[in-house]
C-alpha atoms as a PDB file:
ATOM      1  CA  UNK A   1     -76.638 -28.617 -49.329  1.00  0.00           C
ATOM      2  CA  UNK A   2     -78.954 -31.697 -49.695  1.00  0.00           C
ATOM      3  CA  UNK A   3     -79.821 -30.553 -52.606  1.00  0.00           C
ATOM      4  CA  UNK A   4     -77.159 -29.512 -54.397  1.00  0.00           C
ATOM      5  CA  UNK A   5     -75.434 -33.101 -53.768  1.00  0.00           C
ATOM      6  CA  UNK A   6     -79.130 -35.011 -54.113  1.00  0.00           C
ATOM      7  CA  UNK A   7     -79.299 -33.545 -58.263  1.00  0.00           C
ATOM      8  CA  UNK A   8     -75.847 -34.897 -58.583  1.00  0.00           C
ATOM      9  CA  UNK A   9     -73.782 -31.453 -58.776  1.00  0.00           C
ATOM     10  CA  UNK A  10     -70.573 -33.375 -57.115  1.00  0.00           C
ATOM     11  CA  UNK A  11     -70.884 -36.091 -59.459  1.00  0.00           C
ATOM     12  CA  UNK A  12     -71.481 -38.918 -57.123  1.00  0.00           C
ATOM     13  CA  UNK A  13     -73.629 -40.602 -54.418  1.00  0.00           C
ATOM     14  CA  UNK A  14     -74.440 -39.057 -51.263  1.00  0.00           C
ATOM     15  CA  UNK A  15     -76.538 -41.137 -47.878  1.00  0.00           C
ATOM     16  CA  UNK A  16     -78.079 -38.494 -46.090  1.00  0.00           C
ATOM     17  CA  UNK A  17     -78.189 -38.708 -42.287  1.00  0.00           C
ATOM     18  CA  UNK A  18     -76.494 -42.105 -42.419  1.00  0.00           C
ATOM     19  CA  UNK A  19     -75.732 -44.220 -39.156  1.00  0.00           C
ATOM     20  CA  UNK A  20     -72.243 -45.204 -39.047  1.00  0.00           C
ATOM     21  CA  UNK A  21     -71.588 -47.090 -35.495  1.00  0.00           C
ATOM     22  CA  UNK A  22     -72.472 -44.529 -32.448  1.00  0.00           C
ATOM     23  CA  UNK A  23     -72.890 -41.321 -34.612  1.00  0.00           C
ATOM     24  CA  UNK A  24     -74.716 -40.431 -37.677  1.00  0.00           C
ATOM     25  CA  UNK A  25     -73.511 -38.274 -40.320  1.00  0.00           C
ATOM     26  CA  UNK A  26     -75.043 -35.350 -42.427  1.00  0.00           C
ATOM     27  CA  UNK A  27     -73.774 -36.441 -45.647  1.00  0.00           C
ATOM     28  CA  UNK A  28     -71.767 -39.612 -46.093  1.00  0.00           C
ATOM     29  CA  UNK A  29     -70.365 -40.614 -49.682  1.00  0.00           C
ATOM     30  CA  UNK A  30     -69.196 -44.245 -49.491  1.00  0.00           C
ATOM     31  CA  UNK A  31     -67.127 -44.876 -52.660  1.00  0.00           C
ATOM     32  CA  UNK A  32     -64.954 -42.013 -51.947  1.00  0.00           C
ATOM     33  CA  UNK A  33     -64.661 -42.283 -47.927  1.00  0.00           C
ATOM     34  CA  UNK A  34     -66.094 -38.577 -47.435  1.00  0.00           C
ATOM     35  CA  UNK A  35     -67.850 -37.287 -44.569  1.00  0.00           C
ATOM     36  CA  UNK A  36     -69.291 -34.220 -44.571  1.00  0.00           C
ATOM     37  CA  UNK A  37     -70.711 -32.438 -41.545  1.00  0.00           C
ATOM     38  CA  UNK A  38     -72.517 -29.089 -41.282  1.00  0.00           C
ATOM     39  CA  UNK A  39     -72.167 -27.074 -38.248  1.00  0.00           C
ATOM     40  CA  UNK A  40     -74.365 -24.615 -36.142  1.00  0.00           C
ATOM     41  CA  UNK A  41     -73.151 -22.511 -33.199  1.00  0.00           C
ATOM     42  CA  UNK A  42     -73.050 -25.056 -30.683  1.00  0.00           C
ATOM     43  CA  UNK A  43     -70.015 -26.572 -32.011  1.00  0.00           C
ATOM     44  CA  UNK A  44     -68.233 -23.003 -31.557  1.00  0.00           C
ATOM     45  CA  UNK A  45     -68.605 -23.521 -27.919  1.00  0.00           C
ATOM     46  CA  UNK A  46     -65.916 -25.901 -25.745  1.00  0.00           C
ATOM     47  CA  UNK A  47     -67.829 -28.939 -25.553  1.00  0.00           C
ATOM     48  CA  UNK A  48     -68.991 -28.791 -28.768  1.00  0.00           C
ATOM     49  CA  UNK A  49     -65.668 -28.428 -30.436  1.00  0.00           C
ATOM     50  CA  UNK A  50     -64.405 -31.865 -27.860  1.00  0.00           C
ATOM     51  CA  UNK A  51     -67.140 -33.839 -28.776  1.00  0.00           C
ATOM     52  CA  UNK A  52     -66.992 -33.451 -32.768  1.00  0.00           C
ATOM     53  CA  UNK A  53     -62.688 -33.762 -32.128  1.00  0.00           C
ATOM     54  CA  UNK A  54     -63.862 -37.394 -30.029  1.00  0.00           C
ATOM     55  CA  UNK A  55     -66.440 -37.927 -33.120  1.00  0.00           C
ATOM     56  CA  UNK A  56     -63.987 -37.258 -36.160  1.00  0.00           C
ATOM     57  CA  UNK A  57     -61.702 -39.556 -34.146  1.00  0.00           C
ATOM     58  CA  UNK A  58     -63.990 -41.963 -34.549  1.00  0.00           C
ATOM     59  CA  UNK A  59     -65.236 -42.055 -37.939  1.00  0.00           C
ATOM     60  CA  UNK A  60     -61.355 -41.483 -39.108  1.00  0.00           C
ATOM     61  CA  UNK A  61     -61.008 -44.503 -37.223  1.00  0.00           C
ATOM     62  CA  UNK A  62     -62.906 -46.260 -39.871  1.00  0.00           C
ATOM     63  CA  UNK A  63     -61.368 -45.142 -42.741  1.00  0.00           C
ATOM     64  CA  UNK A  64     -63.617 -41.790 -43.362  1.00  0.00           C
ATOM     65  CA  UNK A  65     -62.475 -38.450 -43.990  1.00  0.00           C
ATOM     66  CA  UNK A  66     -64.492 -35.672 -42.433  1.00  0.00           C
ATOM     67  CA  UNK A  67     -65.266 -32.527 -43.853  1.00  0.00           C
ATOM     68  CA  UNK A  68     -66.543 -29.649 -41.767  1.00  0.00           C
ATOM     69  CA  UNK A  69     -68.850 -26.419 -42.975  1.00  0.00           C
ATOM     70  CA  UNK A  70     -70.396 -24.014 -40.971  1.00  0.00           C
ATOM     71  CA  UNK A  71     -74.177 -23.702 -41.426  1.00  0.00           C
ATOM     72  CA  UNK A  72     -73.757 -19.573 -42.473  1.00  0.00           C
ATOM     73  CA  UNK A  73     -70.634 -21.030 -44.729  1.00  0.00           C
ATOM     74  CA  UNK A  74     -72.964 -23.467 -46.605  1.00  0.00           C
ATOM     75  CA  UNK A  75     -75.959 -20.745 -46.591  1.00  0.00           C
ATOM     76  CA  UNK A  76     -73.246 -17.911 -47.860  1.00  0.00           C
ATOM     77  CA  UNK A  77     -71.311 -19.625 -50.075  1.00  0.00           C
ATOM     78  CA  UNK A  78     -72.200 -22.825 -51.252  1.00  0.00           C
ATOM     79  CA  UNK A  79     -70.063 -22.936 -54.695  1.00  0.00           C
ATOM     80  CA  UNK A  80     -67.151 -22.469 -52.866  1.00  0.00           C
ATOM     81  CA  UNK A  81     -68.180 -25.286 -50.378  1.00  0.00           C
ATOM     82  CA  UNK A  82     -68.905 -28.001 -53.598  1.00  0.00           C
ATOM     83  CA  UNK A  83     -65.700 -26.278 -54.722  1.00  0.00           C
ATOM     84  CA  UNK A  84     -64.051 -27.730 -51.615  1.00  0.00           C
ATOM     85  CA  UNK A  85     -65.783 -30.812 -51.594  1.00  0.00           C
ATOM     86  CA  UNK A  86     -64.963 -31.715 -55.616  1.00  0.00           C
ATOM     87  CA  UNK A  87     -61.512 -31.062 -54.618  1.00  0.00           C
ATOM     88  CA  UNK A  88     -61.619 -33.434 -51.814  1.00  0.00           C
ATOM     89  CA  UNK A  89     -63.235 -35.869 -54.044  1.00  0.00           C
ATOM     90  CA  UNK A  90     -60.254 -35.484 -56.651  1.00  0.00           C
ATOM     91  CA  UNK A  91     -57.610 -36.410 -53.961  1.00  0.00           C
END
């Protein structure tokens, strides 16, 4: 994923791993508000799945949207997950 958005395939600027109050997001693009955070399994399980709801809370809060992807999503099908991210960058 890093490298799809570090080359510039989404046509804008992306922090990695970027500190934004308590938490600290995968991908963060500031001029469009965008959030985007990959997931492993242990967000499948019950307190994984309250603590990122508490989290996007959070960071919505502040005027972010968050985007979420699956790790196997990202690894599987990464043009259809820029595909969803350009379109979220178009809205």
């Amino acid at each position: 994923m890093w490298a799809a958005l570090r080359t510039g395939q989404t046509g804008v600027k992306w922090k990695r791993q970027q500190p934004l109050g308590f938490y600290i997001a995968d991908f963060v693009c500031f001029e469009h508000g965008l959030i985007l955070e990959l997931d492993g399994s242990q967000h499948a399980e019950e307190a994984g799945r309250a603590y990122d709801a508490v989290r996007t809370e959070y960071l919505e809060g502040r005027n972010f949207r968050v985007l979420r992807f699956w790790n196997s999503e990202v690894r599987g099908n990464l043009v259809g997950v820029l595909e969803v991210i350009l379109g979220a960058l178009g809205e």
